[in-house]
Protein backbone atom coordinates (compact mmCIF):
# COMPACT_ATOMS: atom_id res chain seq x y z
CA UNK A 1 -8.68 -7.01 -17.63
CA UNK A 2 -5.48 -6.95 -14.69
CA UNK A 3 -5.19 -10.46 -13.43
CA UNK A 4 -5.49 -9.03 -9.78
CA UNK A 5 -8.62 -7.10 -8.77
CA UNK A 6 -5.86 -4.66 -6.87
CA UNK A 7 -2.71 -4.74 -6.98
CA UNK A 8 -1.08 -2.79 -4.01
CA UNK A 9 3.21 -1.58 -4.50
CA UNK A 10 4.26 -0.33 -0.98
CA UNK A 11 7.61 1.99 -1.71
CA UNK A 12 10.40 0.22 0.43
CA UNK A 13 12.99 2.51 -1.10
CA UNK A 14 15.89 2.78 1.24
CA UNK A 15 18.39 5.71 0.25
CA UNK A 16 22.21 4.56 0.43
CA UNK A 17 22.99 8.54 1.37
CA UNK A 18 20.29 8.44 4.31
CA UNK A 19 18.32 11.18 2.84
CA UNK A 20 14.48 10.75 3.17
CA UNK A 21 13.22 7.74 2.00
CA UNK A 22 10.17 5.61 2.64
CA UNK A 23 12.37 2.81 4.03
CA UNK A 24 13.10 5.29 7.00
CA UNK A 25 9.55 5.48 7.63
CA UNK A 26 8.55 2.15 8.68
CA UNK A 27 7.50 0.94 5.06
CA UNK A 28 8.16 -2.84 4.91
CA UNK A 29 6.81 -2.79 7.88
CA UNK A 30 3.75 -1.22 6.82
CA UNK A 31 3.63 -3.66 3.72
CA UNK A 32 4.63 -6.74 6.14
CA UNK A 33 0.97 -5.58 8.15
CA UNK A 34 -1.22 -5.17 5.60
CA UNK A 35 -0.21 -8.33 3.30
CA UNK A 36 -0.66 -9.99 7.18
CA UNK A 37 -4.23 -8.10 7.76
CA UNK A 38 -5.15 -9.64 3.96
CA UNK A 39 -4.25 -13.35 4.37
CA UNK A 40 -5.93 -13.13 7.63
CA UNK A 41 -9.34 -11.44 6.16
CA UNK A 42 -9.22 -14.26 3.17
CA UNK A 43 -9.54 -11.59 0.67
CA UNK A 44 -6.39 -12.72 -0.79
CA UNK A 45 -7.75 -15.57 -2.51
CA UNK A 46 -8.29 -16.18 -6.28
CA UNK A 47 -11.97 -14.89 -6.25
CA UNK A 48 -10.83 -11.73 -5.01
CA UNK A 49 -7.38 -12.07 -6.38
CA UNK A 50 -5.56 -9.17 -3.82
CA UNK A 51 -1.45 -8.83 -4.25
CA UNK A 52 0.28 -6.65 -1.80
CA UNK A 53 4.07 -6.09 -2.85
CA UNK A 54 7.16 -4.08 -2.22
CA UNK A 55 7.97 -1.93 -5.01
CA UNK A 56 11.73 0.59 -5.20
CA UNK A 57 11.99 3.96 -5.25
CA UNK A 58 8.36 5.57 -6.73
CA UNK A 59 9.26 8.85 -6.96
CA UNK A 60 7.21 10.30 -4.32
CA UNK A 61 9.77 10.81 -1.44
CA UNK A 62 8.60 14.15 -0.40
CA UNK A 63 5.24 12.67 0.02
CA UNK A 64 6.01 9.43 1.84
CA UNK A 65 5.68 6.79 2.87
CA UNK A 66 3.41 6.15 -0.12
CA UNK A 67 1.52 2.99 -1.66
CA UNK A 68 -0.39 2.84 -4.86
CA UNK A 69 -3.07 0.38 -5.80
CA UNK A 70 -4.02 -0.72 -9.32
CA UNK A 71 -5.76 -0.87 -11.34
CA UNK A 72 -7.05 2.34 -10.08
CA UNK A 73 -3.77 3.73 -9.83
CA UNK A 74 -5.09 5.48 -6.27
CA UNK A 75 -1.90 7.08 -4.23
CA UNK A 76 -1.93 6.96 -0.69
CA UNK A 77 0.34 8.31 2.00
CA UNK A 78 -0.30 6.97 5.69
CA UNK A 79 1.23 6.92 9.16
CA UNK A 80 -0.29 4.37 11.04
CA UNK A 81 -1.89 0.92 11.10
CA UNK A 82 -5.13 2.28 11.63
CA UNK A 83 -4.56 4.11 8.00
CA UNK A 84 -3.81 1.11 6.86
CA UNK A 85 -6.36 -0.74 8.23
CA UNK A 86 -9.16 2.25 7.14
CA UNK A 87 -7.36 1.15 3.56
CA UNK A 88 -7.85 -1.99 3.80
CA UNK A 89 -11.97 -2.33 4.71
CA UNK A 90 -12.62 1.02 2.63
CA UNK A 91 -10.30 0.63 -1.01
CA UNK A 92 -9.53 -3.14 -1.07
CA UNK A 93 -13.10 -4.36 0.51
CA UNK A 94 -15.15 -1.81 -0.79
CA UNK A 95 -13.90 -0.22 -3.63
CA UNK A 96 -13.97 3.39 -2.40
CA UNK A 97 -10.87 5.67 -2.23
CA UNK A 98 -10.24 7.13 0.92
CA UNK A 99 -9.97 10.60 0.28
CA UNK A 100 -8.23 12.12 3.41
CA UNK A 101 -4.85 9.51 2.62
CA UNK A 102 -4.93 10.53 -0.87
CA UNK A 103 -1.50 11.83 -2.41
């Protein structure tokens, strides 16, 4: 059993070279939002045990910005706050993937 129900790794990779990189696409920015959206929903709290955290480079750079949440280990790519939000109330609240941000 994983001592968080979902554990969330945004990629905040930021390339020293300035090639493409999930930094350059607004990613601790993106994690900043969503660890906000989670303390502010309460669903960060030991009964549901939610950890949002940076991670380095994932490997997916071509695909980014990308996230991954365990225990699943469920990829997503996303854009905007409302992807992140439609994350959020669908994967972390729910339980179900949300297909279209898959990676």
């Amino acid at each position: 059993m994983s001592f968080y129900h979902k554990h969330v790794f945004f990629c905040t990779n930021q390339r020293a070279d300035g090639s493409d990189c999930c930094a350059k696409y607004g990613a601790q920015q993106a994690r900043d939002y969503m660890k906000n959206k989670v303390a502010e929903l309460g669903i960060s709290n030991f009964r549901n045990n939610i950890r949002i955290n940076s991670a380095g480079c994932l490997g997916r750079c071509e695909e980014g910005p990308v996230m991954v949440v365990y225990p699943e280990g469920i990829w997503y790519g996303y854009r905007s706050e409302k992807d992140l939000q439609e994350i959020i109330i669908e994967h972390l609240q729910q339980g179900r993937v949300v297909e279209r941000l898959k990676v």
